[in-house]
Every structure is written in C-alpha cells, then in structure tokens.
PDB file of N, CA and C in Angstrom:
ATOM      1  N   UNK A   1     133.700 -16.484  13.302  1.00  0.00           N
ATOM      2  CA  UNK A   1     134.044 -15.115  13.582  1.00  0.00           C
ATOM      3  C   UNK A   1     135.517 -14.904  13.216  1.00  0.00           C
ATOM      4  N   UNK A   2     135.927 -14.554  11.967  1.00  0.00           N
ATOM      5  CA  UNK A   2     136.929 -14.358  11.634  1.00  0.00           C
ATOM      6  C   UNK A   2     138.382 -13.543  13.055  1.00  0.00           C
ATOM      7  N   UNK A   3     139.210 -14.074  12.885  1.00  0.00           N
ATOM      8  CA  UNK A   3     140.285 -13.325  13.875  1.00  0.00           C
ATOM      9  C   UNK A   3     139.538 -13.271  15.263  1.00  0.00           C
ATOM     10  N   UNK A   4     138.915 -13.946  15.481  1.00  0.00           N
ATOM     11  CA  UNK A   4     138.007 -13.989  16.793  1.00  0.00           C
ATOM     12  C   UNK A   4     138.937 -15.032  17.214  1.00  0.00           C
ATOM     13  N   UNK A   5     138.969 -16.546  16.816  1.00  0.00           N
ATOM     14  CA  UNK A   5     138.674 -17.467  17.025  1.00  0.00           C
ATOM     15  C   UNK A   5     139.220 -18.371  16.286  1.00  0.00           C
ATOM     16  N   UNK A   6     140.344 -19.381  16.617  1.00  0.00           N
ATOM     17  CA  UNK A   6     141.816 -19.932  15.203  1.00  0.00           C
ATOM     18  C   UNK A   6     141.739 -21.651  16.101  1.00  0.00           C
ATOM     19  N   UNK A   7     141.265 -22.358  14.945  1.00  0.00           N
ATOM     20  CA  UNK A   7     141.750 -23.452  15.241  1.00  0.00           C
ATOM     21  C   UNK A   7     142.882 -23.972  14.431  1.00  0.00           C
ATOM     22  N   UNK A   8     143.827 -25.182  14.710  1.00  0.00           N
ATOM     23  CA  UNK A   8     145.059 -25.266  13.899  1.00  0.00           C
ATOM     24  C   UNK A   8     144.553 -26.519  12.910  1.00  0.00           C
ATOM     25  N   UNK A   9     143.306 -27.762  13.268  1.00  0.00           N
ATOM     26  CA  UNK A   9     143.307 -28.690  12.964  1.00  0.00           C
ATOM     27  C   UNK A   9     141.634 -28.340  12.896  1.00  0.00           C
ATOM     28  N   UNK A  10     141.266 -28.527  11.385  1.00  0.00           N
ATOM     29  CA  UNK A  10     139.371 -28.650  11.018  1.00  0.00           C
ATOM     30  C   UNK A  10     139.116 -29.756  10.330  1.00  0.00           C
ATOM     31  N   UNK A  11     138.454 -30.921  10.978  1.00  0.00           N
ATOM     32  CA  UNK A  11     138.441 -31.919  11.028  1.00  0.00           C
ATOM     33  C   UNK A  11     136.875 -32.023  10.148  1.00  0.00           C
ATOM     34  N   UNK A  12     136.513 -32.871   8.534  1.00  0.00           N
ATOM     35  CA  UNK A  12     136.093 -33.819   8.396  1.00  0.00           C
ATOM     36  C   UNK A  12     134.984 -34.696   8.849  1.00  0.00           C
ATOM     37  N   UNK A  13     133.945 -34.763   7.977  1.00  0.00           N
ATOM     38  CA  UNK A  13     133.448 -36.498   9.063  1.00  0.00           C
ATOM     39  C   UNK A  13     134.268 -37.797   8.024  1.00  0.00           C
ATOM     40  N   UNK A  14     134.784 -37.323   6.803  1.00  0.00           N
ATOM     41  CA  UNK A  14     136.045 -38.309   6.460  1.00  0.00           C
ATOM     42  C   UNK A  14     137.110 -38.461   6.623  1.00  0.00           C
ATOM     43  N   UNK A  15     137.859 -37.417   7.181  1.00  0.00           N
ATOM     44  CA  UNK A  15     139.032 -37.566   8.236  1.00  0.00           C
ATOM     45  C   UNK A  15     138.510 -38.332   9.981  1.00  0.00           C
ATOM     46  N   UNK A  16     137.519 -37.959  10.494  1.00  0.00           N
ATOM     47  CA  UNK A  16     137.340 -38.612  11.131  1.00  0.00           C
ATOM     48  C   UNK A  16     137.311 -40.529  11.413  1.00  0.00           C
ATOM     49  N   UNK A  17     136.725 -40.404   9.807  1.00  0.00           N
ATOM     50  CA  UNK A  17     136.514 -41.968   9.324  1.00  0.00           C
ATOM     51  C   UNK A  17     137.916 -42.544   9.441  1.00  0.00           C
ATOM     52  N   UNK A  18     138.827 -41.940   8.864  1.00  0.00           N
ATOM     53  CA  UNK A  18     140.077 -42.341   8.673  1.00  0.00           C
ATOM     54  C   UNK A  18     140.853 -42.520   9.320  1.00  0.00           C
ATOM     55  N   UNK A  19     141.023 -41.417  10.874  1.00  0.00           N
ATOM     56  CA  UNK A  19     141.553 -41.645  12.093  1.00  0.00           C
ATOM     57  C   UNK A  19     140.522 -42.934  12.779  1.00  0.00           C
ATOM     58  N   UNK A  20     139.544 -42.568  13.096  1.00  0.00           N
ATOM     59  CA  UNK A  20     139.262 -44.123  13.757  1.00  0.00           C
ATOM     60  C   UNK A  20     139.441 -45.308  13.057  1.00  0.00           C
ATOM     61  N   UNK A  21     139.182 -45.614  11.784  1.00  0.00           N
ATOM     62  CA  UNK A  21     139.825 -46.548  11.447  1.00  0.00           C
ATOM     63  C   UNK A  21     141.407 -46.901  11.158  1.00  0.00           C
ATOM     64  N   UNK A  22     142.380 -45.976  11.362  1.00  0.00           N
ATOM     65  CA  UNK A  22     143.438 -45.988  11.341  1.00  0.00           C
ATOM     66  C   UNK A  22     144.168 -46.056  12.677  1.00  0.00           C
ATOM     67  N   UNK A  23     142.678 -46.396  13.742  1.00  0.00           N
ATOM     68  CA  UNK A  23     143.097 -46.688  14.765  1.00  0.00           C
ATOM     69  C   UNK A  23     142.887 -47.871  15.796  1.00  0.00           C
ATOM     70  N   UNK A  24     142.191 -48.780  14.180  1.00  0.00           N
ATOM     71  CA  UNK A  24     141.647 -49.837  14.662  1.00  0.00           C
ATOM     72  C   UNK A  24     140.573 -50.259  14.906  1.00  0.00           C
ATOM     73  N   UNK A  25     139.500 -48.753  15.085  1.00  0.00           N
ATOM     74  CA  UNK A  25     138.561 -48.714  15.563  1.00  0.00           C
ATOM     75  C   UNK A  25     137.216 -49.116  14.517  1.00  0.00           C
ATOM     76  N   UNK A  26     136.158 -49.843  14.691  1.00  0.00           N
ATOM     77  CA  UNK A  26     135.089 -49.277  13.917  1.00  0.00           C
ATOM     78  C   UNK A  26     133.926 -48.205  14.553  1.00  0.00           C
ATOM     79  N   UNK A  27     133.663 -47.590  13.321  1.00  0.00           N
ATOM     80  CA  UNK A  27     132.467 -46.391  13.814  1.00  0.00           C
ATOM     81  C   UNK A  27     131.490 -46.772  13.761  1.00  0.00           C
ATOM     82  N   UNK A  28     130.743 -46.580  14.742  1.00  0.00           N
ATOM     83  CA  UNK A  28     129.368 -46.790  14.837  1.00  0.00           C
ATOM     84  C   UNK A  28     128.244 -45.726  14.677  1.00  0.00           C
ATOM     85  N   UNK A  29     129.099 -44.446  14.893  1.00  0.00           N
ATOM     86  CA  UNK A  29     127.520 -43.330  14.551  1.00  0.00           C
ATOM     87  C   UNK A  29     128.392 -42.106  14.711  1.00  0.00           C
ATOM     88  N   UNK A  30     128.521 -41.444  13.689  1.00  0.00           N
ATOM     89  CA  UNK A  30     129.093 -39.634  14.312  1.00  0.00           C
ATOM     90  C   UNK A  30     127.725 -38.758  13.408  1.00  0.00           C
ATOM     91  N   UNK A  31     128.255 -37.636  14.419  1.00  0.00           N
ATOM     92  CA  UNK A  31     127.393 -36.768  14.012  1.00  0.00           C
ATOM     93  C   UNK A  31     128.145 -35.337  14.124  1.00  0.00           C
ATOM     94  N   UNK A  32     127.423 -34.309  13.792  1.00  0.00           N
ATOM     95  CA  UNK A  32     128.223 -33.308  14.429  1.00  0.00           C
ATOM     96  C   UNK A  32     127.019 -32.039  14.770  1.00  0.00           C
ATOM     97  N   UNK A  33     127.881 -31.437  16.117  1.00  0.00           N
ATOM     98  CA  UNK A  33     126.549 -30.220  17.143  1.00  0.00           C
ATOM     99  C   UNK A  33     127.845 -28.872  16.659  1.00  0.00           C
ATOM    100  N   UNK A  34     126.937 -28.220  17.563  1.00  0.00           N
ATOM    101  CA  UNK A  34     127.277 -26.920  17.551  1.00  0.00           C
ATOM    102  C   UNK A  34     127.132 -26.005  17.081  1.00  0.00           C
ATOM    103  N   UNK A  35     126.295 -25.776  16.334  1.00  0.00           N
ATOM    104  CA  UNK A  35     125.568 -24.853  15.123  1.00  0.00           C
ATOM    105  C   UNK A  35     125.878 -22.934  15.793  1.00  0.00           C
ATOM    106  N   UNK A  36     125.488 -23.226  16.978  1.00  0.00           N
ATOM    107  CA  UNK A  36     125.132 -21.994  17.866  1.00  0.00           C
ATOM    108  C   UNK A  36     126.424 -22.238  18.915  1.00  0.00           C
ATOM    109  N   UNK A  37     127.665 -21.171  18.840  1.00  0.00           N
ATOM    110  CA  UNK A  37     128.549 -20.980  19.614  1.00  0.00           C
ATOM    111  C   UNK A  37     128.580 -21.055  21.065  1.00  0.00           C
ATOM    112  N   UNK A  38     128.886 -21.800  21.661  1.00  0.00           N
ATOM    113  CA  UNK A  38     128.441 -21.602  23.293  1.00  0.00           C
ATOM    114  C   UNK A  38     129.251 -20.447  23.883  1.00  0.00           C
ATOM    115  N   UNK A  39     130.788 -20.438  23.128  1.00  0.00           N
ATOM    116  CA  UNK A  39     131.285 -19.669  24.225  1.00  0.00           C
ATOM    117  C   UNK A  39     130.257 -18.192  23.737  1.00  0.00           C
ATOM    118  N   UNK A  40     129.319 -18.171  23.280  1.00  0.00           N
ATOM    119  CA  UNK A  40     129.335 -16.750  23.290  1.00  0.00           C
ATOM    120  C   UNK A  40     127.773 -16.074  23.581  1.00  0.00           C
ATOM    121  N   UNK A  41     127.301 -17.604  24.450  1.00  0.00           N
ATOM    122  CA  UNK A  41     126.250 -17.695  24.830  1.00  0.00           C
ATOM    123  C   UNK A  41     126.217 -16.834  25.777  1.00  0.00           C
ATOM    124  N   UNK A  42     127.177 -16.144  26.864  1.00  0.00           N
ATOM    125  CA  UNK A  42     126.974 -15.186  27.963  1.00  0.00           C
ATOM    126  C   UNK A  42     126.525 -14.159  27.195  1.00  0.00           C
ATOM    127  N   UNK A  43     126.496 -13.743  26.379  1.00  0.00           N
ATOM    128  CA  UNK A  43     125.848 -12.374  25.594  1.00  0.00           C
ATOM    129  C   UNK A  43     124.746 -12.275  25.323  1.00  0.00           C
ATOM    130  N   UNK A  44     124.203 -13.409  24.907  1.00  0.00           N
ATOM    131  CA  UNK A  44     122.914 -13.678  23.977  1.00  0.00           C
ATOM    132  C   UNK A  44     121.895 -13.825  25.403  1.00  0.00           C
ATOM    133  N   UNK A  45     122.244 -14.809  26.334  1.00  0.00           N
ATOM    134  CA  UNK A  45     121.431 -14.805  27.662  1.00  0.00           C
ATOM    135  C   UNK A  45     121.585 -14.295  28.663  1.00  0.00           C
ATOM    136  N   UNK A  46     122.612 -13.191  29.122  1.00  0.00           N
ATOM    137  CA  UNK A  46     122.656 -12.199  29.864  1.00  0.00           C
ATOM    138  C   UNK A  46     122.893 -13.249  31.074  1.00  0.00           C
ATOM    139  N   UNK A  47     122.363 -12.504  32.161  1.00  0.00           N
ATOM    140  CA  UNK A  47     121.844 -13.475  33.409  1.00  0.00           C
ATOM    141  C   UNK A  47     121.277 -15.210  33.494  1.00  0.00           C
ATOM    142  N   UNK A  48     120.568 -15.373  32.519  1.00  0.00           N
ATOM    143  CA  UNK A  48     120.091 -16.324  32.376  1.00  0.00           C
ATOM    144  C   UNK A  48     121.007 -17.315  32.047  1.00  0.00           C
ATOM    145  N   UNK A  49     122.007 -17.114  31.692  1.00  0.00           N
ATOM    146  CA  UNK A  49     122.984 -18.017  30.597  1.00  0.00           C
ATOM    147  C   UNK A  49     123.083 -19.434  31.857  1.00  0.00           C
ATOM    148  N   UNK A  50     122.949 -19.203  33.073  1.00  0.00           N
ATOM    149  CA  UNK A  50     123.623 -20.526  33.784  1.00  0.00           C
ATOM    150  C   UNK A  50     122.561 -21.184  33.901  1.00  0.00           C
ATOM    151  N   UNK A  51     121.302 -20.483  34.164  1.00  0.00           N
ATOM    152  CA  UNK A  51     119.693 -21.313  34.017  1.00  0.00           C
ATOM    153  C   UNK A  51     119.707 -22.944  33.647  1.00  0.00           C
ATOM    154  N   UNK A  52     119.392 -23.853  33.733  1.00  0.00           N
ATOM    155  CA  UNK A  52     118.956 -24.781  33.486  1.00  0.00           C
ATOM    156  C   UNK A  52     117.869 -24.785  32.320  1.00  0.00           C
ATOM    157  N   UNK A  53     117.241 -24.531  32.732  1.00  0.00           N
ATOM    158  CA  UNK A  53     115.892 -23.982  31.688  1.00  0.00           C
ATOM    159  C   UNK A  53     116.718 -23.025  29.896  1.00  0.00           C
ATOM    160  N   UNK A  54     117.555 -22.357  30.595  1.00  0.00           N
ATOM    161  CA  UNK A  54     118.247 -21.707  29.312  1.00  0.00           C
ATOM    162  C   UNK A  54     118.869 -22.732  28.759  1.00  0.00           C
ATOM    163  N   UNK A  55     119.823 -23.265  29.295  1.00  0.00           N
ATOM    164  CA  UNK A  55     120.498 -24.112  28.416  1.00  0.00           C
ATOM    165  C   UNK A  55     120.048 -25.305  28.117  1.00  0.00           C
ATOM    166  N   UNK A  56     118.862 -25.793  28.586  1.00  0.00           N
ATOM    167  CA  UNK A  56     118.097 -26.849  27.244  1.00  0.00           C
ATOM    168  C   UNK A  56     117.185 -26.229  26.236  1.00  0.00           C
ATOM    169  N   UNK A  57     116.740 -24.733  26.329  1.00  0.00           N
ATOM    170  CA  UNK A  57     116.328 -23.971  25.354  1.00  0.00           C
ATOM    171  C   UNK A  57     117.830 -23.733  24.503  1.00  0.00           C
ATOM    172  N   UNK A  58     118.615 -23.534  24.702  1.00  0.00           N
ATOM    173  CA  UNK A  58     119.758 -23.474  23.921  1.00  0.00           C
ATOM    174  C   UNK A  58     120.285 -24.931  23.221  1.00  0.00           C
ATOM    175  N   UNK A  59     120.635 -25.631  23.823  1.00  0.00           N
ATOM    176  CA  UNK A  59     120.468 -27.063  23.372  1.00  0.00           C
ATOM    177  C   UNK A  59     119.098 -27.656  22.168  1.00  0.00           C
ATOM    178  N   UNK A  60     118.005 -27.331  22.579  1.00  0.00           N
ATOM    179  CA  UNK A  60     117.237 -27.569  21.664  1.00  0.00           C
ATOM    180  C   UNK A  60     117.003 -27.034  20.266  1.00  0.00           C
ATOM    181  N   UNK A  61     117.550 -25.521  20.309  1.00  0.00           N
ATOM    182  CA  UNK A  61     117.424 -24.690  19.681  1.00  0.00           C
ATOM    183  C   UNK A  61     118.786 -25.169  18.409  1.00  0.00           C
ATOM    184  N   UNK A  62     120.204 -25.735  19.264  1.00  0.00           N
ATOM    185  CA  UNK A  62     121.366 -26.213  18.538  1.00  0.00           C
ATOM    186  C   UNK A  62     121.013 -27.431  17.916  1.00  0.00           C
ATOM    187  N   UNK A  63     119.809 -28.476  18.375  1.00  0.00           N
ATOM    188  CA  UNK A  63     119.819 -29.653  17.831  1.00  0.00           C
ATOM    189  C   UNK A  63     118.882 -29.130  16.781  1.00  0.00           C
ATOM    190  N   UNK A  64     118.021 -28.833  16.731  1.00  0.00           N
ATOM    191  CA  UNK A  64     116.557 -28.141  15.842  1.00  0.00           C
ATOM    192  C   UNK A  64     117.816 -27.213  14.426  1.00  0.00           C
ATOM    193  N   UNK A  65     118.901 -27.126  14.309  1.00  0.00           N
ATOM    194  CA  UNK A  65     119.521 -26.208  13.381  1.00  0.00           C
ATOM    195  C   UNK A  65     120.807 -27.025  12.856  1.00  0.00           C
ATOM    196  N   UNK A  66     121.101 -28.131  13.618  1.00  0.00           N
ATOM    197  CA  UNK A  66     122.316 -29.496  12.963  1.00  0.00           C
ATOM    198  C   UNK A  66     121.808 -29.457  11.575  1.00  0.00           C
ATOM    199  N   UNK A  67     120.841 -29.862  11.535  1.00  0.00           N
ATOM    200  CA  UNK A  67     120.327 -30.533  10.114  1.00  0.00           C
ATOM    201  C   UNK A  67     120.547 -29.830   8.961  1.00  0.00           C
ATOM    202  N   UNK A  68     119.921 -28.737   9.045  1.00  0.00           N
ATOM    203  CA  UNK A  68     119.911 -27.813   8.015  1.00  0.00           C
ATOM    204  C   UNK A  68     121.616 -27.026   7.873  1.00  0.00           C
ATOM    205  N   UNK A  69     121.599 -26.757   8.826  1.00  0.00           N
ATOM    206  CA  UNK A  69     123.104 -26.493   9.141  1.00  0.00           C
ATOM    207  C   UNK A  69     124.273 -26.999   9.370  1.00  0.00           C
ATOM    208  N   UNK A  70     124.424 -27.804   9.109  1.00  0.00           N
ATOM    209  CA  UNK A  70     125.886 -29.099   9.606  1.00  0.00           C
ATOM    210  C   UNK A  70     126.676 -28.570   8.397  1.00  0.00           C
ATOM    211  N   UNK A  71     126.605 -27.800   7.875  1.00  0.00           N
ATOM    212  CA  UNK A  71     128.276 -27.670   7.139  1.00  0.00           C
ATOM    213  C   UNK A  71     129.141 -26.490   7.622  1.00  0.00           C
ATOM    214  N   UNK A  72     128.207 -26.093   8.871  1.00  0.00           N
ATOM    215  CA  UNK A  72     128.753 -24.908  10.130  1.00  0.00           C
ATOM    216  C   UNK A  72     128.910 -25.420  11.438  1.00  0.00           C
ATOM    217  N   UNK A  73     128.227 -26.681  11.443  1.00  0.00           N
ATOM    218  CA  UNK A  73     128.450 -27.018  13.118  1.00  0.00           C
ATOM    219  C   UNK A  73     130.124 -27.371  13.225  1.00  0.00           C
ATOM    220  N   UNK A  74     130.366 -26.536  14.661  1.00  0.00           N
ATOM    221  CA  UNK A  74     131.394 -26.568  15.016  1.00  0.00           C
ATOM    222  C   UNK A  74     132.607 -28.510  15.142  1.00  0.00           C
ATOM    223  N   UNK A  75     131.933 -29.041  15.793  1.00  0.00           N
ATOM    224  CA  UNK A  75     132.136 -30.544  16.569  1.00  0.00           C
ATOM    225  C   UNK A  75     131.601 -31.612  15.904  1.00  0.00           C
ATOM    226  N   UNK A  76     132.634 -32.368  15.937  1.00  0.00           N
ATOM    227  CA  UNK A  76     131.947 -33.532  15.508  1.00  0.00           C
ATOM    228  C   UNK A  76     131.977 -34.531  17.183  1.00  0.00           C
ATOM    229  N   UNK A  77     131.084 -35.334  16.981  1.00  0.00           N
ATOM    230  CA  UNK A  77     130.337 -36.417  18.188  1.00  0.00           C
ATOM    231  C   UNK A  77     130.609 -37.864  17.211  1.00  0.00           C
ATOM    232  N   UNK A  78     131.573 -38.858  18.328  1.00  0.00           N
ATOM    233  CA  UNK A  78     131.618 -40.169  17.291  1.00  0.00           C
ATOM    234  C   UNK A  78     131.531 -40.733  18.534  1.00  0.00           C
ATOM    235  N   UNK A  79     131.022 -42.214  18.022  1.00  0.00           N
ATOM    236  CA  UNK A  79     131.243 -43.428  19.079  1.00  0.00           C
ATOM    237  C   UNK A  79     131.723 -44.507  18.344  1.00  0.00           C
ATOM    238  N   UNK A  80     132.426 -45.073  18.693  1.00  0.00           N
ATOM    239  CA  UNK A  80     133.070 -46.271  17.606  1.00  0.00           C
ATOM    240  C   UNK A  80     133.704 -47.677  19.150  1.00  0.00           C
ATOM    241  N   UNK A  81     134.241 -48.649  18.048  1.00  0.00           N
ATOM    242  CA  UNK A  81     134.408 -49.510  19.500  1.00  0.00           C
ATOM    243  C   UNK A  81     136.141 -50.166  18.489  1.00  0.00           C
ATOM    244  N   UNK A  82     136.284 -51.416  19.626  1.00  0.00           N
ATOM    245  CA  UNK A  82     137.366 -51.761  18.967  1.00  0.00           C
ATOM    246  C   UNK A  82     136.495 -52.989  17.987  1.00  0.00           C
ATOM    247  N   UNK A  83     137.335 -53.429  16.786  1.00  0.00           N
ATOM    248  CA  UNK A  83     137.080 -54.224  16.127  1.00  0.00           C
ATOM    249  C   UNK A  83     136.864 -55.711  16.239  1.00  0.00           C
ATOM    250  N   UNK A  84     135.840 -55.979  15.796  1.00  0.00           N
ATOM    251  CA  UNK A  84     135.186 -57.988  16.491  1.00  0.00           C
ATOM    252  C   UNK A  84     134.617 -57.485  17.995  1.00  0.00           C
ATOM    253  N   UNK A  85     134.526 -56.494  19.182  1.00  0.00           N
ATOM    254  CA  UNK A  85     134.026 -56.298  20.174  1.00  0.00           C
ATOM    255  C   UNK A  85     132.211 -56.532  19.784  1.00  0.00           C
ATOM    256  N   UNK A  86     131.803 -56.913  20.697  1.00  0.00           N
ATOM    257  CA  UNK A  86     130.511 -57.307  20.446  1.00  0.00           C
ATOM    258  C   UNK A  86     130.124 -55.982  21.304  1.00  0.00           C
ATOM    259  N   UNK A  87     128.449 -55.650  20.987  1.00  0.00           N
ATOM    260  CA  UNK A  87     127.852 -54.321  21.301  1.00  0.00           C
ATOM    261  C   UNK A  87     127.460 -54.557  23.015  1.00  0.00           C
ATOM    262  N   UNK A  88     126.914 -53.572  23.660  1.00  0.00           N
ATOM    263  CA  UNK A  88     126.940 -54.058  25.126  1.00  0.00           C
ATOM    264  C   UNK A  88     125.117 -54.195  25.072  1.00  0.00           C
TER     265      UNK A  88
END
C-alpha cells in the first residue's frame, strides 16, 4: 500500500543467507509468510477478527497463497543454528 506503510530495510532470502552466515550461523530452512496483511485484518473480519476460528481461516488462507505468491509475502521465517552444533 503505497504511502500507507515504509519500511527502511527489505530484506532478501539472499541477504538473509548472508547475514546468518556472516554470523556464523548455518541455515537450516527459511521461508517466507505473509501474503495477506494482518495489520489490516480488522477490516476484512469486522467483529470476528479476534475469533480463533478466524484467524486459522486467515492463517490457512496466508499459507494456501505463499507459494504462488512469495515474491509479495511480507516476512521472511529462518531457523539456522551455530556451526558443528549437532541437531536436537
């Protein structure tokens, strides 16, 4: 949403690569959510928005649209560990 909404830093899943490994870290899996804006979910679900039931219909609805859509999802999601750490 143009002039809505200003981030200073738009991050990459190869900048990502680069900070965790520039931090020692290895990656083990990123991904990235957010397809569907949350903050602006009070509009779209009225009343409902705090529901339980809404927001895994909303959730499902954001994971069901990553795929096709990930060159809009907002977030990226990483897990990485430190390096030689064995997995748990």
């Amino acid at each position: 949403m143009p002039g809505k909404h200003h981030h200073l830093y738009r991050y990459t899943r190869g900048d990502v690569k680069r900070l965790v490994a520039g931090a020692g870290l290895e990656l083990l899996e990123t991904r990235r959510y957010g397809v569907i804006p949350r903050n602006n979910a009070h509009v779209l679900l009225g009343p409902a928005r705090d529901a339980a039931r809404a927001a895994s219909l909303w959730d499902a609805v954001d994971r069901a649209l990553a795929s096709p859509l990930n060159g809009i999802a907002q977030n990226h999601c990483f897990v990485a560990r430190k390096r030689g750490s064995a997995g748990l």
